[in-house]
C-alpha atoms as a PDB file:
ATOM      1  CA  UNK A   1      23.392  -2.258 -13.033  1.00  0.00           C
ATOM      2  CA  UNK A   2      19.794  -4.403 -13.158  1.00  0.00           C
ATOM      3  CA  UNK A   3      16.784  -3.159 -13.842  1.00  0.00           C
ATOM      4  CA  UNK A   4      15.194  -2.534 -10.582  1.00  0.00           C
ATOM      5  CA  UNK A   5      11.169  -2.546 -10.685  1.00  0.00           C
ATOM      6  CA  UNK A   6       9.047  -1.705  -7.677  1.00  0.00           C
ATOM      7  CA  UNK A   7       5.670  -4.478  -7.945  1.00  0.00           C
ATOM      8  CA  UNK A   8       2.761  -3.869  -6.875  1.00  0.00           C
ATOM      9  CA  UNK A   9       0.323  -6.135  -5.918  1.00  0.00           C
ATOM     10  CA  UNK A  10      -3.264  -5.193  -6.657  1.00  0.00           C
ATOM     11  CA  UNK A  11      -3.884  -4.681  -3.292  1.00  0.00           C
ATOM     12  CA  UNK A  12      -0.882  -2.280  -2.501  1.00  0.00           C
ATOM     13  CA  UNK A  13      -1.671  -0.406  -5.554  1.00  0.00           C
ATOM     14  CA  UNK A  14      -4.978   0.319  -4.823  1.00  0.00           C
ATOM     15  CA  UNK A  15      -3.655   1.849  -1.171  1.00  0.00           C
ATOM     16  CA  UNK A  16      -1.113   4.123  -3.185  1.00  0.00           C
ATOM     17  CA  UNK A  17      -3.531   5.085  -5.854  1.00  0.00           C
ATOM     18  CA  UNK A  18      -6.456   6.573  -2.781  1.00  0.00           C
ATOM     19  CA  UNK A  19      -3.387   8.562  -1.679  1.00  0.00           C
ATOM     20  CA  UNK A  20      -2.611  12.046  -2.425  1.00  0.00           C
ATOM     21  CA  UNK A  21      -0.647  12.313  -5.783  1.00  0.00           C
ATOM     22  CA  UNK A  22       2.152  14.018  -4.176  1.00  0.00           C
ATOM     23  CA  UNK A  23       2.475  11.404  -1.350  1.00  0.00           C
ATOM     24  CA  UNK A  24       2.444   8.650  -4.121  1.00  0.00           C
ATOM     25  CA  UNK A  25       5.333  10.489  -5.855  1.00  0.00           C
ATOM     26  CA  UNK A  26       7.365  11.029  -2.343  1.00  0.00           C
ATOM     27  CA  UNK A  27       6.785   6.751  -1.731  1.00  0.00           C
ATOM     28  CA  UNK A  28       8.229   5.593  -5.108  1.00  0.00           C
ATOM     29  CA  UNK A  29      11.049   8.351  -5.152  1.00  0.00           C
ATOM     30  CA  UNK A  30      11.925   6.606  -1.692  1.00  0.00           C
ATOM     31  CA  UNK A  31      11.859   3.533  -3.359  1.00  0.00           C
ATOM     32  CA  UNK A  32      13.663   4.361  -6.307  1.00  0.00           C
ATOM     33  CA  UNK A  33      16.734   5.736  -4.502  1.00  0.00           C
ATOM     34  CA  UNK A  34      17.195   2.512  -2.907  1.00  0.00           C
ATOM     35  CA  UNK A  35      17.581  -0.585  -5.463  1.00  0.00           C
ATOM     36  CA  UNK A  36      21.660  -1.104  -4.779  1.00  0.00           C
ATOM     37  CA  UNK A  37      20.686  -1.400  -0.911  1.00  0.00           C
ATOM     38  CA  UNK A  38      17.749  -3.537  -1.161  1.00  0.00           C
ATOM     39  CA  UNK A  39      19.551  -5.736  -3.867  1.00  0.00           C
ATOM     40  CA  UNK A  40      23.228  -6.085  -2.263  1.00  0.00           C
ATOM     41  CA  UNK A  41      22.492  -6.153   1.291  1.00  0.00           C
ATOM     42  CA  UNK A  42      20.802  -7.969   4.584  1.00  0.00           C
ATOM     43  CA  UNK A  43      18.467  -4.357   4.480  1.00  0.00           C
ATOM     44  CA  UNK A  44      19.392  -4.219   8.210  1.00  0.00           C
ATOM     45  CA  UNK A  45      17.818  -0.835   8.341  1.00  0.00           C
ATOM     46  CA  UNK A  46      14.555  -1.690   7.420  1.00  0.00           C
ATOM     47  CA  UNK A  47      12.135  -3.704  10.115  1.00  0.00           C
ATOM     48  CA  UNK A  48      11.676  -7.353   9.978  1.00  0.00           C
ATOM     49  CA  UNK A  49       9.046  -9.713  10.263  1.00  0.00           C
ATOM     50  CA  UNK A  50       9.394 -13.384   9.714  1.00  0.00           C
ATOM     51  CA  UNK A  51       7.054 -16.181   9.673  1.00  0.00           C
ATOM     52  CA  UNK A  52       7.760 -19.914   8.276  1.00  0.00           C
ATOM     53  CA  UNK A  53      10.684 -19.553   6.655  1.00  0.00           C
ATOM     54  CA  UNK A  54       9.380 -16.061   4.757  1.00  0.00           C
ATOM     55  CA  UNK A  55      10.624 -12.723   5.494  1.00  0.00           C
ATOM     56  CA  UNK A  56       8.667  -9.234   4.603  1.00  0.00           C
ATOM     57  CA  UNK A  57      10.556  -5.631   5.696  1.00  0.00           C
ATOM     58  CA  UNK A  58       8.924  -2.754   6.538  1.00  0.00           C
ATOM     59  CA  UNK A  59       9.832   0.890   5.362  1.00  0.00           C
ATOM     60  CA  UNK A  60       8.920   3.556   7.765  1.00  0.00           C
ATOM     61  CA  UNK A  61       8.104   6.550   5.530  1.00  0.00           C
ATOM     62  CA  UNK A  62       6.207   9.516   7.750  1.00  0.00           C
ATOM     63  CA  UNK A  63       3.074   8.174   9.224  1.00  0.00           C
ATOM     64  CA  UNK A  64       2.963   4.972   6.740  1.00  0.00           C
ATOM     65  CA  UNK A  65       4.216   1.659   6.909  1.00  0.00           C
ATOM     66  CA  UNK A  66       5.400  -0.536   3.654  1.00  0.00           C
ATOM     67  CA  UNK A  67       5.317  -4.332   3.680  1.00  0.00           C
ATOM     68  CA  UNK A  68       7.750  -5.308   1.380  1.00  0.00           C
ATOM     69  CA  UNK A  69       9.582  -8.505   0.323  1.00  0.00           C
ATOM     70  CA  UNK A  70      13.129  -8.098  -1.703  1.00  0.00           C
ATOM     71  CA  UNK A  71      12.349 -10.399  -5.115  1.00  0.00           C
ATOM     72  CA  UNK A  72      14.810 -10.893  -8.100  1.00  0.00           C
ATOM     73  CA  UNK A  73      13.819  -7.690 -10.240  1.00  0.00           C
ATOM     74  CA  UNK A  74      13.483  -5.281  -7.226  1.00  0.00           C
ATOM     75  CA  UNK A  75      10.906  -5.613  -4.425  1.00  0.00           C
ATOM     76  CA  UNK A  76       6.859  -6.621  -4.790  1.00  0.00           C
ATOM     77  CA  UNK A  77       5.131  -4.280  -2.022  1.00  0.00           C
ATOM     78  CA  UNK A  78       2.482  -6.300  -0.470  1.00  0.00           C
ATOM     79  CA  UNK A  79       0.628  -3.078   1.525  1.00  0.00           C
ATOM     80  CA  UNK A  80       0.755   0.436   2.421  1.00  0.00           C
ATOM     81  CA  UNK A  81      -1.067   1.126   5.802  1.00  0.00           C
ATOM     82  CA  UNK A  82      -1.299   3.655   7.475  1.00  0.00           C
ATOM     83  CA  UNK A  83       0.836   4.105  10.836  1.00  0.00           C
ATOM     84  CA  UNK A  84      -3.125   5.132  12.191  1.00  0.00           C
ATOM     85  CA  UNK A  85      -4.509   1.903  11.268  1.00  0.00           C
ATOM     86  CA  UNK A  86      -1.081  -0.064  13.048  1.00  0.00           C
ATOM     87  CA  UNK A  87      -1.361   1.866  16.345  1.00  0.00           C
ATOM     88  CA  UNK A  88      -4.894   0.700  16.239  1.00  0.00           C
ATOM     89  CA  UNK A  89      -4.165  -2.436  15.583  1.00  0.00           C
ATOM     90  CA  UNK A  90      -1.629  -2.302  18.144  1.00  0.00           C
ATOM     91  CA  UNK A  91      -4.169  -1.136  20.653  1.00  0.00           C
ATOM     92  CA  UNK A  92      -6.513  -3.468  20.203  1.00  0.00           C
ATOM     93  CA  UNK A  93      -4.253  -6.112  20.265  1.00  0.00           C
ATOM     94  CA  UNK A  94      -2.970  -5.036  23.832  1.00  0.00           C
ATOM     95  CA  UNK A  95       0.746  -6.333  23.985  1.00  0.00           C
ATOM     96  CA  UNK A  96       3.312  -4.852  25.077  1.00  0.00           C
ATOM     97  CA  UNK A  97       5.738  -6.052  22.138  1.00  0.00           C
ATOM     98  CA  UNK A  98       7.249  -3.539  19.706  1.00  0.00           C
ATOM     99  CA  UNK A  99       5.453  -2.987  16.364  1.00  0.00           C
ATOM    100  CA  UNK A 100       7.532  -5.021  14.123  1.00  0.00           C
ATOM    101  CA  UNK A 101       7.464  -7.892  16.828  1.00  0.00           C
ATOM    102  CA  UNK A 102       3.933  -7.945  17.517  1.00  0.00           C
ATOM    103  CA  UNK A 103       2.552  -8.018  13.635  1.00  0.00           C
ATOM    104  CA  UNK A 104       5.226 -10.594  13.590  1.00  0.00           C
ATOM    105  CA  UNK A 105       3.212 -12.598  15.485  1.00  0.00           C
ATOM    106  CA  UNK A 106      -0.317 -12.180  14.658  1.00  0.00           C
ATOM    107  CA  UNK A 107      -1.927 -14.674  12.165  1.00  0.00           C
ATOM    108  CA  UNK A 108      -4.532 -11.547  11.305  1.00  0.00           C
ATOM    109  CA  UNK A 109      -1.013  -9.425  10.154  1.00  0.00           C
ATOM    110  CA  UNK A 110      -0.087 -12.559   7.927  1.00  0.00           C
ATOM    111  CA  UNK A 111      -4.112 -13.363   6.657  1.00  0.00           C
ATOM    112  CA  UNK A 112      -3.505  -9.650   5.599  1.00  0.00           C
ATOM    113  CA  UNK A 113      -0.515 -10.043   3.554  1.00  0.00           C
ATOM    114  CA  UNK A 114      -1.553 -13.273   2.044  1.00  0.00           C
ATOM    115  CA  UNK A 115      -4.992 -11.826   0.975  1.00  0.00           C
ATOM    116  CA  UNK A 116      -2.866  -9.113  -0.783  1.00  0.00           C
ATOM    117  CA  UNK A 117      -0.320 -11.532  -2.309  1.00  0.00           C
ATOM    118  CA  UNK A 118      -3.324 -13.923  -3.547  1.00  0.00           C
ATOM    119  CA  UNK A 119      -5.474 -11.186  -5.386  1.00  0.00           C
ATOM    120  CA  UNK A 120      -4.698 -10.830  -9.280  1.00  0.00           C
ATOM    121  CA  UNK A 121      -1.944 -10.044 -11.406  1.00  0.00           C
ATOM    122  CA  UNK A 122       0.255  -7.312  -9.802  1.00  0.00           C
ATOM    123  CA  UNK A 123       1.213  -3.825 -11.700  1.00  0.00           C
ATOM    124  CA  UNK A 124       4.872  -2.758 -11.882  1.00  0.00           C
ATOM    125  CA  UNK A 125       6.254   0.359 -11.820  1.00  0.00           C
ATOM    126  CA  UNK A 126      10.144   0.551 -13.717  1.00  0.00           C
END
């Protein structure tokens, strides 16, 4: 088997590291226990959001969200929000889309991402 390594980017790290430790623990254990599915398959139980030709999943894990994109050594995790913040979000935005289908379509959902995926060197966790 690979190594499989879960990357953060400095911005998703920061959102795991202002959680509780034991909620930190619970979201990498998740991740852990899932390398063979993220690495062998279409990950057809995870959401989907596509945008030009680049695709980001999301992970539903009790009331938070993870943005992730699959990448050769595992997945890089691009934020951890809260499902709060979303149905905010969601609110303000006023459609009547489902969750993975509307941040699909916002530019403000992908000028989030990016300004994650742009900031500095990202930490990895084995």
């Amino acid at each position: 088997m690979r190594p499989f390594q879960i990357i953060f980017n400095p911005t998703s790290a920061a959102e795991l590291s202002r959680m509780p430790k034991e909620l930190q623990l619970q979201i990498l254990g998740e991740f852990r226990g899932l390398p063979q599915e993220v690495m062998s398959t279409d990950l057809e139980r995870f959401g989907k959001l596509e945008r030009s030709g680049r695709s980001l999943h999301r992970f539903r894990l009790g009331d938070y969200r993870i943005y992730f994109e699959r990448h050769e050594l595992g997945v890089v995790v691009h934020r951890i929000l809260s499902r709060n913040t979303l149905k905010d979000f969601l609110f303000r935005s006023n459609l009547p889309l489902r969750e993975d289908e509307l941040l699909q379509e916002n530019p403000k959902f992908w000028e989030l991402i990016e300004a994650a995926r742009t900031s500095k060197t990202p930490g990895a966790v084995a």
